[in-house]
Protein backbone atom coordinates (compact mmCIF):
# COMPACT_ATOMS: atom_id res chain seq x y z
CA UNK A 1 -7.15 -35.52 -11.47
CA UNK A 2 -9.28 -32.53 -12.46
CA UNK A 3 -9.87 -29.84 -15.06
CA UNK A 4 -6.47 -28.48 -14.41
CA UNK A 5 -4.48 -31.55 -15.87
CA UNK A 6 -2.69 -32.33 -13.13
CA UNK A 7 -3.13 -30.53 -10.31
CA UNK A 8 -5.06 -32.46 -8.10
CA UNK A 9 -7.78 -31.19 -5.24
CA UNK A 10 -6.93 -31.00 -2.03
CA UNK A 11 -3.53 -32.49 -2.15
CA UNK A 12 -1.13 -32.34 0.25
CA UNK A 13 -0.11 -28.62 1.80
CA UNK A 14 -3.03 -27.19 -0.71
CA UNK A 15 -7.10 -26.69 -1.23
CA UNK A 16 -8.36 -26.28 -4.86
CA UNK A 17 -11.82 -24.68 -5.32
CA UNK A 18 -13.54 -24.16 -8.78
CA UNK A 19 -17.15 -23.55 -8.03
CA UNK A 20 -18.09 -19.78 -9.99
CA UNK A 21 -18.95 -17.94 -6.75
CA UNK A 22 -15.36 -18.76 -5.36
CA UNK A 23 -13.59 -17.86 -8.86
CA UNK A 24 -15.91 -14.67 -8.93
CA UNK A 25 -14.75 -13.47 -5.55
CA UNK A 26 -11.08 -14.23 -6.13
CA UNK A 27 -11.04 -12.73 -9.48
CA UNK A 28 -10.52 -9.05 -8.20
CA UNK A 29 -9.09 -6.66 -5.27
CA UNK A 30 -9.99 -3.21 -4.17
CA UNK A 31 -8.21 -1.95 -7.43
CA UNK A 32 -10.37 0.08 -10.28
CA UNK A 33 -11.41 -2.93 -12.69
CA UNK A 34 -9.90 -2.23 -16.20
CA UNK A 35 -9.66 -5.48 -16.99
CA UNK A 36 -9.84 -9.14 -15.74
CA UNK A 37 -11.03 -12.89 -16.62
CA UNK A 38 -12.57 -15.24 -14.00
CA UNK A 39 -9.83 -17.73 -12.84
CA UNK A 40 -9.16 -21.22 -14.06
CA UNK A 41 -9.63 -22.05 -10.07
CA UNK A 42 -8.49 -20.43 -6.62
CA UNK A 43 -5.42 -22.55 -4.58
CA UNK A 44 -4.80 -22.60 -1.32
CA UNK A 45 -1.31 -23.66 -0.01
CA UNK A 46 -1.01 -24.43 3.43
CA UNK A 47 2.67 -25.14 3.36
CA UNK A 48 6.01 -23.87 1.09
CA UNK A 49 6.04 -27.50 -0.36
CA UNK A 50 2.40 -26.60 -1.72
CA UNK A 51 3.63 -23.79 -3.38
CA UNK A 52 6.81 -25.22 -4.90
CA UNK A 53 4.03 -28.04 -6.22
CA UNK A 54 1.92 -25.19 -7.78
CA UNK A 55 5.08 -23.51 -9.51
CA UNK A 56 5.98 -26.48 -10.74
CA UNK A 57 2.49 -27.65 -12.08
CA UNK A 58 2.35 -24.10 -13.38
CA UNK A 59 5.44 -24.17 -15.30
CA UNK A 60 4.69 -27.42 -17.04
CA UNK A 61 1.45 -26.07 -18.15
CA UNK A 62 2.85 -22.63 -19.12
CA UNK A 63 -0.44 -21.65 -16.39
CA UNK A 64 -0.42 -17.95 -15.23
CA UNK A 65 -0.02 -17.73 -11.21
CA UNK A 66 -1.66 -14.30 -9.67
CA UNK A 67 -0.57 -14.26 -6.19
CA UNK A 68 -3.09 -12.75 -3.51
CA UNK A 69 -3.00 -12.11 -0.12
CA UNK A 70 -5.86 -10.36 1.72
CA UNK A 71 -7.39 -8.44 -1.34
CA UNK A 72 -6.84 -5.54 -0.13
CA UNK A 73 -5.03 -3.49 -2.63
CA UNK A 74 -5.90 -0.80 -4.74
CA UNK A 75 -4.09 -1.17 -7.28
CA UNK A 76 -5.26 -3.90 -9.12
CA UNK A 77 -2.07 -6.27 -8.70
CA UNK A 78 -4.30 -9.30 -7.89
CA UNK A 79 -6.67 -9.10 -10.56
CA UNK A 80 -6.87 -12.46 -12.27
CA UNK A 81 -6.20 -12.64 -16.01
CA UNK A 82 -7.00 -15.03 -18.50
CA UNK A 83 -6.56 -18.84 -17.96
CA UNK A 84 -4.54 -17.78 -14.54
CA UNK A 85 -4.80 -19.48 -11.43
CA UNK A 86 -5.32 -17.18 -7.87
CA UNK A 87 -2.66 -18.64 -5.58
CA UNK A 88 -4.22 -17.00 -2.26
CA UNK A 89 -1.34 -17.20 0.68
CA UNK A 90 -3.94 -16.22 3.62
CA UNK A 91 -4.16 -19.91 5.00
CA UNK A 92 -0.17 -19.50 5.93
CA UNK A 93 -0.62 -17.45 8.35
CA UNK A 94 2.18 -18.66 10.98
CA UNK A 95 4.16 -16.06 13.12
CA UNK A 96 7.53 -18.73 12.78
CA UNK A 97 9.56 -17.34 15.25
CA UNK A 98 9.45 -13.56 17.51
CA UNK A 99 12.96 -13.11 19.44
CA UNK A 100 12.91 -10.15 21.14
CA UNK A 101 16.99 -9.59 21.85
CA UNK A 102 17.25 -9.83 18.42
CA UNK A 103 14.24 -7.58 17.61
CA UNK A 104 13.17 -9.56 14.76
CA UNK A 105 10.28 -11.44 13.91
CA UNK A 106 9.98 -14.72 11.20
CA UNK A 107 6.33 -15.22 9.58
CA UNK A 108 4.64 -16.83 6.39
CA UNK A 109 3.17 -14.52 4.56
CA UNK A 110 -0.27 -14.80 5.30
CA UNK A 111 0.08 -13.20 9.07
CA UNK A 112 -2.52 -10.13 9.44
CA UNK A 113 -0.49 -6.96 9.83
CA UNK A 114 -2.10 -6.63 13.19
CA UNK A 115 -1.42 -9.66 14.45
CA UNK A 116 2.03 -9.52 14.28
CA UNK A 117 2.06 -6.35 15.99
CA UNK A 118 -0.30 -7.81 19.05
CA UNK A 119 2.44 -10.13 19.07
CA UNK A 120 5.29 -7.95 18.94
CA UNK A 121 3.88 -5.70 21.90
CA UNK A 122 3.74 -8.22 24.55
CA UNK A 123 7.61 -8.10 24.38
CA UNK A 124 7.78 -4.39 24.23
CA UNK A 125 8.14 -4.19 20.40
CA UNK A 126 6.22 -3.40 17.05
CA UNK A 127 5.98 -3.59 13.61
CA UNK A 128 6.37 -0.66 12.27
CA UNK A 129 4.99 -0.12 8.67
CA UNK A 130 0.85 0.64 8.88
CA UNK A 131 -1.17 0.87 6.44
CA UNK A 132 -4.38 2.10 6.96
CA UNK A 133 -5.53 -1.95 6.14
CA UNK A 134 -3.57 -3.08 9.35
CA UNK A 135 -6.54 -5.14 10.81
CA UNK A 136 -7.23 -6.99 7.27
CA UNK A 137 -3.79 -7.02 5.05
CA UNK A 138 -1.40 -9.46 5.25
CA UNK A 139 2.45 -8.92 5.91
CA UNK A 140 2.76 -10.63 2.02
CA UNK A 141 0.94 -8.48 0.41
CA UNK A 142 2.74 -5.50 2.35
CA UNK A 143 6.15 -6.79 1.43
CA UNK A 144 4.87 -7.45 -2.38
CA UNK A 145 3.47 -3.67 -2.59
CA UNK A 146 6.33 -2.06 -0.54
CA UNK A 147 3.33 -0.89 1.60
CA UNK A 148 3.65 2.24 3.24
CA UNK A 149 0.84 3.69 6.08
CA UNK A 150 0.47 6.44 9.03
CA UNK A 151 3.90 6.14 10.54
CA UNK A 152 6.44 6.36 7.14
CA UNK A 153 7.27 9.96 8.35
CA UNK A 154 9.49 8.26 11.15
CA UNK A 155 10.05 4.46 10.44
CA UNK A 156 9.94 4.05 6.67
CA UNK A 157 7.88 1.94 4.70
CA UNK A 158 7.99 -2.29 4.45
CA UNK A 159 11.44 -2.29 2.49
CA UNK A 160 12.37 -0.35 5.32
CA UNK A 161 11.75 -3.58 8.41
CA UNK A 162 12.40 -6.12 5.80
CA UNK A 163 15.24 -8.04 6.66
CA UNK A 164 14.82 -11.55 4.42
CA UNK A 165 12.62 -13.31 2.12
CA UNK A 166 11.65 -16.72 1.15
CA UNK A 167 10.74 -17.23 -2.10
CA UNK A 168 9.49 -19.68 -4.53
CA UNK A 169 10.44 -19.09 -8.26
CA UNK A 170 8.50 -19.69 -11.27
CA UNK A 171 10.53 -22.70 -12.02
CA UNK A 172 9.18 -23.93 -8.24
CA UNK A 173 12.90 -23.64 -6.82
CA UNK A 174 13.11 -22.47 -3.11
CA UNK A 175 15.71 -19.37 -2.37
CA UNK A 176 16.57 -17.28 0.67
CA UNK A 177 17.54 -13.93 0.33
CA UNK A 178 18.70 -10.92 2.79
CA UNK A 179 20.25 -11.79 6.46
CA UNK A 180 19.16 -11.67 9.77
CA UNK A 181 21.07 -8.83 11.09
CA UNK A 182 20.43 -5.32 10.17
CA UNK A 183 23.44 -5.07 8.67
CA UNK A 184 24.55 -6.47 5.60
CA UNK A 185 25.96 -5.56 1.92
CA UNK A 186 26.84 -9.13 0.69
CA UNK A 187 25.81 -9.23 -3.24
CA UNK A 188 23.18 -7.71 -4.43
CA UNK A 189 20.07 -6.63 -3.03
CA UNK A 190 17.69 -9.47 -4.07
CA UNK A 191 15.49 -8.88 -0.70
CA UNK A 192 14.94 -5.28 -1.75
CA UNK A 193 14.05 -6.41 -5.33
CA UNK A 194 11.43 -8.98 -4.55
CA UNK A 195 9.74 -6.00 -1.98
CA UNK A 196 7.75 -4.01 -3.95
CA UNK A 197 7.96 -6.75 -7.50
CA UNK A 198 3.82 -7.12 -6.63
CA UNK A 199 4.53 -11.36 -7.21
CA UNK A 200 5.99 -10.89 -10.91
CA UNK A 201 9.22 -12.41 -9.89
CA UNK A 202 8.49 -14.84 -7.11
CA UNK A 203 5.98 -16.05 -4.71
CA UNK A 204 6.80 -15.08 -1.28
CA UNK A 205 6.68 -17.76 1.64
CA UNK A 206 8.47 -16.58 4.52
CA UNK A 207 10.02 -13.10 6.04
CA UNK A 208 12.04 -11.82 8.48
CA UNK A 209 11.30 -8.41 9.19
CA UNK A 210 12.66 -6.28 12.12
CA UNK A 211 10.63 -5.15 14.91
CA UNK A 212 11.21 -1.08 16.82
CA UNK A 213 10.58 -0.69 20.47
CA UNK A 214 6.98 -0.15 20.73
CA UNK A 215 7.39 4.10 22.19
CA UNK A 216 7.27 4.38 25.77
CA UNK A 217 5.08 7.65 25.46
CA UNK A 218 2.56 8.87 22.77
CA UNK A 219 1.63 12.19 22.30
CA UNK A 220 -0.74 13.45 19.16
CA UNK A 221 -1.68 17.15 18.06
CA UNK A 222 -4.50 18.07 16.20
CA UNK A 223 -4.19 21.21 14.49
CA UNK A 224 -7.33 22.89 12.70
CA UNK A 225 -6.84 25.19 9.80
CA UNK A 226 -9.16 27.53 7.78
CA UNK A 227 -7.42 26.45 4.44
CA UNK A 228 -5.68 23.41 3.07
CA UNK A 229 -2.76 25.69 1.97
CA UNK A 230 -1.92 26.72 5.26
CA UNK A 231 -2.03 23.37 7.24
CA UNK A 232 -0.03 21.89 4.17
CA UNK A 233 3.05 24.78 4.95
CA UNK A 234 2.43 23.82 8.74
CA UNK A 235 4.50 20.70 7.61
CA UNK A 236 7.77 22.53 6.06
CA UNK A 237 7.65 24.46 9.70
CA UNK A 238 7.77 21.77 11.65
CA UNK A 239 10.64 19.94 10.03
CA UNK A 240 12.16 23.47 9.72
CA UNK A 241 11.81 23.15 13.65
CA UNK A 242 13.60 19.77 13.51
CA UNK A 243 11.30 17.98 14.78
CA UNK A 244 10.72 14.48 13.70
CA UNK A 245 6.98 13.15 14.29
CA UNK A 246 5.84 9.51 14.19
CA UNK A 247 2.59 10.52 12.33
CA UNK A 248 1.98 13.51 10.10
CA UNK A 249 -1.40 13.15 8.38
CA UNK A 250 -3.16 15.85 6.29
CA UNK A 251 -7.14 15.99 5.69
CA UNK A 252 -8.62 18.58 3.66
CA UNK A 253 -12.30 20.18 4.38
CA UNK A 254 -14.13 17.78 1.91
CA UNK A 255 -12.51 14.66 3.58
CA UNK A 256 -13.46 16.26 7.15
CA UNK A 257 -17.21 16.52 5.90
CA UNK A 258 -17.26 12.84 4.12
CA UNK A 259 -15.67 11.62 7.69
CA UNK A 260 -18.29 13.40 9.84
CA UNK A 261 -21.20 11.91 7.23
CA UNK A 262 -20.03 8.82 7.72
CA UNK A 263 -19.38 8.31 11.72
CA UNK A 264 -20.98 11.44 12.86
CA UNK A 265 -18.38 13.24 14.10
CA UNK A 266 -18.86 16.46 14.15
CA UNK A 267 -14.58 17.79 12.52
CA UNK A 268 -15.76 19.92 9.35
CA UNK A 269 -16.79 21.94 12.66
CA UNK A 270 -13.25 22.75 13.95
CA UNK A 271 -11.79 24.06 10.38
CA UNK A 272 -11.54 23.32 6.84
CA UNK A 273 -8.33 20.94 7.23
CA UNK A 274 -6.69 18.63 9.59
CA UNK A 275 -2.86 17.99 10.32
CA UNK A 276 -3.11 14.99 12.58
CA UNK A 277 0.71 15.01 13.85
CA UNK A 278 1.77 12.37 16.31
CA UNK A 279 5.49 12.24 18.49
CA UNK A 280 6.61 9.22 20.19
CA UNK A 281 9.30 7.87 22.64
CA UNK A 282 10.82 9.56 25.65
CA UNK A 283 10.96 12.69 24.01
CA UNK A 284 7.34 12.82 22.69
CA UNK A 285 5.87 15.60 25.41
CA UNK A 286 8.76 18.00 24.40
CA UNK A 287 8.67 17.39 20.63
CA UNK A 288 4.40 18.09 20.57
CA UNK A 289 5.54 21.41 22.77
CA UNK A 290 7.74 22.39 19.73
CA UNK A 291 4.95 21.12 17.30
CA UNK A 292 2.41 23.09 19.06
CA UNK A 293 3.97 26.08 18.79
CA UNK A 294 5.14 26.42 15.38
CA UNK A 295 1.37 25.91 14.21
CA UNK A 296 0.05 28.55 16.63
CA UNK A 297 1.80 30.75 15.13
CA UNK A 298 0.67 29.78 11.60
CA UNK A 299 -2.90 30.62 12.93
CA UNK A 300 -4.10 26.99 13.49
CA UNK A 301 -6.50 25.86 16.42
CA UNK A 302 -3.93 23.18 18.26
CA UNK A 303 -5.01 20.66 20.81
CA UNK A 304 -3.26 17.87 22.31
CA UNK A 305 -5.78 15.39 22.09
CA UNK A 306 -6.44 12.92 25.39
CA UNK A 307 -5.56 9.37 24.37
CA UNK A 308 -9.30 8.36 23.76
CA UNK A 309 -9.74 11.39 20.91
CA UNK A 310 -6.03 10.98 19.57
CA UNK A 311 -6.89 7.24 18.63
CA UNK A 312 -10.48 7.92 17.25
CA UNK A 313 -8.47 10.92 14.84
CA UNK A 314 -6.30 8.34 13.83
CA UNK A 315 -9.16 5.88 13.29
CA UNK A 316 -11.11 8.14 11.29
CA UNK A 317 -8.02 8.52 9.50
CA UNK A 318 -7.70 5.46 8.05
CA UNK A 319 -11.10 5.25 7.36
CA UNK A 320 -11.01 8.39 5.38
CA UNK A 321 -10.81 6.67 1.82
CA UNK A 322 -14.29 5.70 2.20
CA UNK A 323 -16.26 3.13 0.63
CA UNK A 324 -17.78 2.94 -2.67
CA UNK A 325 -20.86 5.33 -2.82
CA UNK A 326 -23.05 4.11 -6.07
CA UNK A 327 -24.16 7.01 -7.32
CA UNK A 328 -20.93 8.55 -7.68
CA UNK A 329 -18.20 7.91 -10.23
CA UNK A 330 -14.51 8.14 -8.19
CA UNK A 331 -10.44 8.18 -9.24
CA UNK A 332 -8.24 8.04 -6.09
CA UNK A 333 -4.42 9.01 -6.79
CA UNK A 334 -1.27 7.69 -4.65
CA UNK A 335 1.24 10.32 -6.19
CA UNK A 336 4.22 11.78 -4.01
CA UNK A 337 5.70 15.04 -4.08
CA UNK A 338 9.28 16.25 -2.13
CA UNK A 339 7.78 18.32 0.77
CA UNK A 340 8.60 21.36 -0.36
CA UNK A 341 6.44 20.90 -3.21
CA UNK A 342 3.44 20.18 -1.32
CA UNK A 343 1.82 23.48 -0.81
CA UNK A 344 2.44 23.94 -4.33
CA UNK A 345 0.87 20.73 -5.49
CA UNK A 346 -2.31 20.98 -3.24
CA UNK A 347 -2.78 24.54 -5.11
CA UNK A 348 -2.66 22.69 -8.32
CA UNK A 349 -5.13 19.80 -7.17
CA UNK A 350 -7.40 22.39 -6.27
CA UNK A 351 -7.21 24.39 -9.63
CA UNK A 352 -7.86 20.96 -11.98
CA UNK A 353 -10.89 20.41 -9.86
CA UNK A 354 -12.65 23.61 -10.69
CA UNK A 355 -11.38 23.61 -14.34
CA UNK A 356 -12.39 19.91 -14.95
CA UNK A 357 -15.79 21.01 -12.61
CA UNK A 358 -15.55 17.57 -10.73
CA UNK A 359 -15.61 17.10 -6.82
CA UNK A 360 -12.00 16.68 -4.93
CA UNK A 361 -11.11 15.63 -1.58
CA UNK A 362 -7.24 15.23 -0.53
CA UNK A 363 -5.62 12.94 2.24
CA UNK A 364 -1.98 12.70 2.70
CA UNK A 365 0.67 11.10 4.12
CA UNK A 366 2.04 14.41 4.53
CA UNK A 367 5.71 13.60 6.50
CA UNK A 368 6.51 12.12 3.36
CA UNK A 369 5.04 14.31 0.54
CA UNK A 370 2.53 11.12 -0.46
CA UNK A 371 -0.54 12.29 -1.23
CA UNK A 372 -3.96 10.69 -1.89
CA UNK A 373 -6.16 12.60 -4.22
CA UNK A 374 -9.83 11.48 -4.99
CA UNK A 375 -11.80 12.60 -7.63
CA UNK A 376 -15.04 12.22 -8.16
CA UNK A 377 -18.54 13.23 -10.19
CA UNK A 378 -22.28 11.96 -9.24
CA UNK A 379 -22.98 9.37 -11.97
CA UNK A 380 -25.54 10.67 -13.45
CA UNK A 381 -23.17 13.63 -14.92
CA UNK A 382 -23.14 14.09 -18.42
CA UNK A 383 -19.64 13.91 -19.43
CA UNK A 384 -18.46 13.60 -15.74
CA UNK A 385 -16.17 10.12 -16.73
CA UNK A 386 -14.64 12.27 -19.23
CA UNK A 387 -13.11 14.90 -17.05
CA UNK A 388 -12.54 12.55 -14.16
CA UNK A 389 -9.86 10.87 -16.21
CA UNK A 390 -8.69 14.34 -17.44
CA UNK A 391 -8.10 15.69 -14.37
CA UNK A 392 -6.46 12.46 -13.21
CA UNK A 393 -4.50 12.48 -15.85
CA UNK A 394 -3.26 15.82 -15.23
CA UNK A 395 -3.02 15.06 -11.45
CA UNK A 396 0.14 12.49 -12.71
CA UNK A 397 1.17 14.99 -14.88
CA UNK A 398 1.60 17.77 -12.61
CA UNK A 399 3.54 15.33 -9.94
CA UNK A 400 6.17 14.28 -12.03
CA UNK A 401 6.95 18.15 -13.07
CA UNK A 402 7.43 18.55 -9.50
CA UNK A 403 10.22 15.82 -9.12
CA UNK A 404 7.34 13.19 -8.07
CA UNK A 405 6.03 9.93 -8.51
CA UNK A 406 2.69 8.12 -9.61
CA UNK A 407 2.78 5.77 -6.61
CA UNK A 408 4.12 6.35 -3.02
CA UNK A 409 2.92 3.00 -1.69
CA UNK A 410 0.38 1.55 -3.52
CA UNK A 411 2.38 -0.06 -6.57
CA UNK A 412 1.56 -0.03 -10.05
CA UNK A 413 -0.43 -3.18 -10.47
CA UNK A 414 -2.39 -3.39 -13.68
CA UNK A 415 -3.91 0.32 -12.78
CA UNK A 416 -1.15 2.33 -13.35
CA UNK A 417 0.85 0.85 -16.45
CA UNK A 418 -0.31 3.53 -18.93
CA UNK A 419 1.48 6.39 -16.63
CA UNK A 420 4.63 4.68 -15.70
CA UNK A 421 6.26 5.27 -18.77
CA UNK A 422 5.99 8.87 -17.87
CA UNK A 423 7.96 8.41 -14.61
CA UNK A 424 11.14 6.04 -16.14
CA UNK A 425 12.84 5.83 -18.99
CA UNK A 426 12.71 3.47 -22.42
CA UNK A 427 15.60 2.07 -21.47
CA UNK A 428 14.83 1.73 -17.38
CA UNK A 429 11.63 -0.21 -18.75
CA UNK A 430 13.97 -2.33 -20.61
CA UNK A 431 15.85 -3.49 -17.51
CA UNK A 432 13.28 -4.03 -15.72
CA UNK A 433 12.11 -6.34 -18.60
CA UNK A 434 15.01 -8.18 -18.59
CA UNK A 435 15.14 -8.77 -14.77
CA UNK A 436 11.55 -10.12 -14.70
CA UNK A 437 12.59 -12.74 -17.68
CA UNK A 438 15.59 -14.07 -14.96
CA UNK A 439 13.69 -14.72 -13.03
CA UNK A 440 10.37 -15.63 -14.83
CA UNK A 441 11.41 -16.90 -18.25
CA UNK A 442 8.26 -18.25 -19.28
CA UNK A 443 5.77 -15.36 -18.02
CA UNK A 444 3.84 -17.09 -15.86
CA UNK A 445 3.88 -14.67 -12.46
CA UNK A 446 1.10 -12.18 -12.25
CA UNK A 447 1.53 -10.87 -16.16
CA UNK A 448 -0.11 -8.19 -16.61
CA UNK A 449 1.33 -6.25 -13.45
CA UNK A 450 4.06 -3.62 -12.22
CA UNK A 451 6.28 -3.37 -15.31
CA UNK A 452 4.56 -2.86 -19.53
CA UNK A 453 5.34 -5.74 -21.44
CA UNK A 454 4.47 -8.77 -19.38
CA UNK A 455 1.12 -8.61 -20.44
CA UNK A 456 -0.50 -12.67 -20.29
CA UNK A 457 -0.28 -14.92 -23.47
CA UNK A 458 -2.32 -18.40 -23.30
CA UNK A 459 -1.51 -21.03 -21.26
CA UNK A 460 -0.61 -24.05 -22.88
C-alpha cells in the first residue's frame, strides 16, 4: 500500500508514479492555465480491468479522476484539480481490430490519430477526422473533445466516424454503447453523449469508429487574396457553385507573416490571405476546375499546387497556431459562425483589434464557419492583459449575435465555463446537470470541466 490508501503501485493492468516532476508534467495540457493543483499521483492503465480498478478505488475514496490522453488540448479539460488523480490512457494504445469490408476500425483509446490512419491506408481506407495534432493526439482524446480538423468541410467531425464506445463509469461498471453498423436508432444516443462529455461522464476504453475510402485523386488550390474580406466571400462562391471540397482553410496576412517567420517560407509574398481549398475522389480534377474559376473571378491569384507544395500548405497549416512566444501575452478563440456570416464576422474581428489596439491574426476552418482568432499584445504593454480579455470577450459576444458558438471543436474544458452560459439556457445548464449526476453521482470525473456546477469538492 501507498499514500493513496489503497491503490497499490504497479498493480496489475496499471503504473502509479508520484515523484513531483511526473505530477508537475501531468498536471496541465496546452489549455490557458486559470487554475490547477498538482495531482495526488499520475496512473497508468494498461488494460480496461485497470481502469474499472481505478473507478472503483476512486469511488470508495470519493478521489477526483481527470482523464488525459496525449495533452494536447487547448482547452484546459485535463488540467488536474485538487486532490485528483491523472488517469493518462496513452499506454492503451492497441488498434483491436481493422476490417476493411466492413470499413470499420476497433481501438483503445490511446492509438495516435496517425497511426490509425497509416493503418487504415494499407487497405485503401482512412480516418477521417484531423486535427491539426494528428501525429501526437490520441483517438480518446478526439472522441472526448468531439475533435474536429482540416477535412470537417466534407467528412464531419469525430461524432461524425464514431460508431461505439466502451466505457467505464464512475461506479467502475463496464458498458457498451452504439453498434457496429452505420445504421442504427435503437434507444437513445448514449455514443453521441459520451463524444464530446471531455471524461465528465465516463472513462473511455475502447471505440469503433468508421473508416472512408482513402480518395483515389487529390487535388489542392491555393488562392491568394489582397484582403481577408475577399478570400472569406471566395467561400460562399464556391458552395454557391456546389462544389463540395475536402479542405477549405482560411489564413489571414498576419498568420501568412508568423508562418513565413517561422519556416521561412516566403507566403506573406503572394497576398495578404490564403484559402487553402482541397477536392478529393474521382471527381477532384473537375471540382478544382470549378473552384478555380469562381476565385479568378473574385480577383484572387489561383494555383493548383504540385503535390510536394499542396502538402507543405497544408503542413504549414497546421502549424499555423504557433508556439508560445515569451514576450508576448496571447488569447486564441475556437468560435463558429454559419458561413454566411463569415465575411461579416472577420470585419468585426478586425474592428475589436484596432479599438482594443492589440495584435490579431485569424485561421479558420472556413468550410464550416469555425474560426480561430488569436489575440495578442507584447508583454511588456501597459494595460495590454486588460484589453486582450476585452476584446476576447467581445470576440464571444459578437459570435453568438451571429447565430454562433464559443467552441467549434475544441470543447469547453475549464477555459470556457464563464461564456457558456451565454450560448445555452438556465434551464439547458440544468439538464445537463442532471445527466452528469446519472451518470457520476458522487462527482468524481474531471469536475471542474464542460458543464458550471461540477466544480471539485475534497476527496474523502
Amino acid at each position: 500500500m501507498n499514500a493513496l490508501h489503497g491503490l497499490t503501485l504497479n498493480g496489475p493492468g496499471r503504473l502509479v508514479e508520484t515523484p513531483p516532476d511526473v505530477l508537475a508534467a501531468f498536471a496541465t495540457d496546452q489549455g490557458p492555465v486559470l487554475a490547477y493543483a498538482e495531482p495526488r499521483a499520475v496512473v497508468w492503465p494498461t488494460s480496461v480491468q485497470g481502469v474499472q480498478d481505478v473507478m472503483r478505488w476512486a469511488a470508495a475514496t470519493g478521489t477526483a479522476v481527470v482523464p488525459r490522453g496525449a495533452g494536447t488540448g487547448v482547452s484546459g479539460g485535463a488540467h488536474a484539480t485538487g486532490g485528483c488523480i491523472v488517469l493518462c490512457l496513452d499506454r492503451m494504445n492497441r488498434i483491436l481490430e481493422l476490417n476493411a469490408q466492413d470499413e470499420v476500425a476497433v481501438v483503445e483509446p490511446g492509438v495516435i490519430n496517425a497511426d490509425l490512419n497509416a493503418a487504415a491506408a494499407a487497405h485503401g481506407l482512412m480516418y477521417a477526422p484531423d486535427p491539426a495534432s494528428y501525429r501526437t493526439s490520441t483517438i480518446g482524446g478526439n472522441v472526448a473533445t468531439n475533435a474536429g480538423g482540416l477535412r470537417c468541410a466534407k467528412y464531419g467531425v469525430t461524432r461524425d466516424s464514431v460508431l461505439a464506445l466502451d466505457v467505464v463509469l464512475a461506479d467502475g461498471s463496464l458498458i457498451s454503447t452504439g453498434q457496429r453498423t452505420f445504421k442504427g436508432v435503437a434507444g437513445y444516443d448514449l455514443t453521441g453523449l459520451f463524444t464530446g462529455s471531455e471524461g465528465t461522464l465516463g472513462i473511455i476504453v475502447g471505440i469503433t469508429v468508421r473508416l472512408r475510402y482513402l480518395p483515389v485523386a487529390i487535388q489542392t488550390v491555393a488562392a491568394f487574396f489582397t484582403d481577408f474580406s475577399t478570400a472569406a466571400a471566395g467561400v460562399l462562391a464556391v458552395g454557391a457553385a456546389r462544389v463540395q471540397p475536402a479542405i477549405m482553410e482560411l489564413l489571414d496576412g498576419a498568420t501568412l507573416s508568423a508562418l513565413d517567420d517561422a519556416h521561412g517560407s516566403s507566403l506573406r509574398s503572394r497576398g495578404n490571405a490564403l484559402l487553402l481549398i482541397q477536392t478529393d475522389g474521382f471527381g477532384a480534377d473537375a471540382e478544382a476546375d470549378v473552384v478555380r474559376r469562381v476565385l479568378a473571378a473574385l480577383g484572387g491569384t489561383v494555383s493548383t499546387e504540385g503535390s510536394v507544395e499542396a502538402e507543405r500548405l497544408l503542413e504549414l497549416r497546421r502549424h499555423s497556431r504557433g508556439d508560445a512566444i515569451a514576450h508576448q501575452f496571447r488569447v486564441g478563440e475556437d468560435v463558429a459562425v454559419p458561413r454566411s456570416a463569415l465575411v461579416r464576422y472577420v470585419a468585426e474581428l478586425e474592428r475589436m483589434a484596432a479599438q482594443h489596439r492589440v495584435n490579431l491574426k485569424v485561421v479558420a476552418h472556413a468550410g464550416d464557419g469555425n474560426l480561430h482568432p488569436t489575440f495578442w499584445v507584447q508583454a511588456a504593454d501597459d494595460g495590454g492583459r486588460e484589453r486582450l480579455e476585452a476584446a476576447l470577450d467581445e470576440s464571444i459576444t459578437v459570435a453568438l449575435s451571429m447565430g454562433g458558438t464559443i467552441t467549434g471543436e475544441h470543447g469547453i474544458g475549464q477555459f470556457k465555463l464563464p461564456w457558456l452560459p451565454q450560448e445555452q439556457q438556465a434551464e439547458v445548464l440544468e439538464l445537463q446537470r442532471r445527466v452528469k449526476a446519472v451518470f457520476d453521482p458522487v462527482g468524481i470525473l474531471n469536475p471542474g470541466k464542460a458543464i458550471p456546477g461540477g466544480e471539485p469538492g475534497e476527496p474523502r
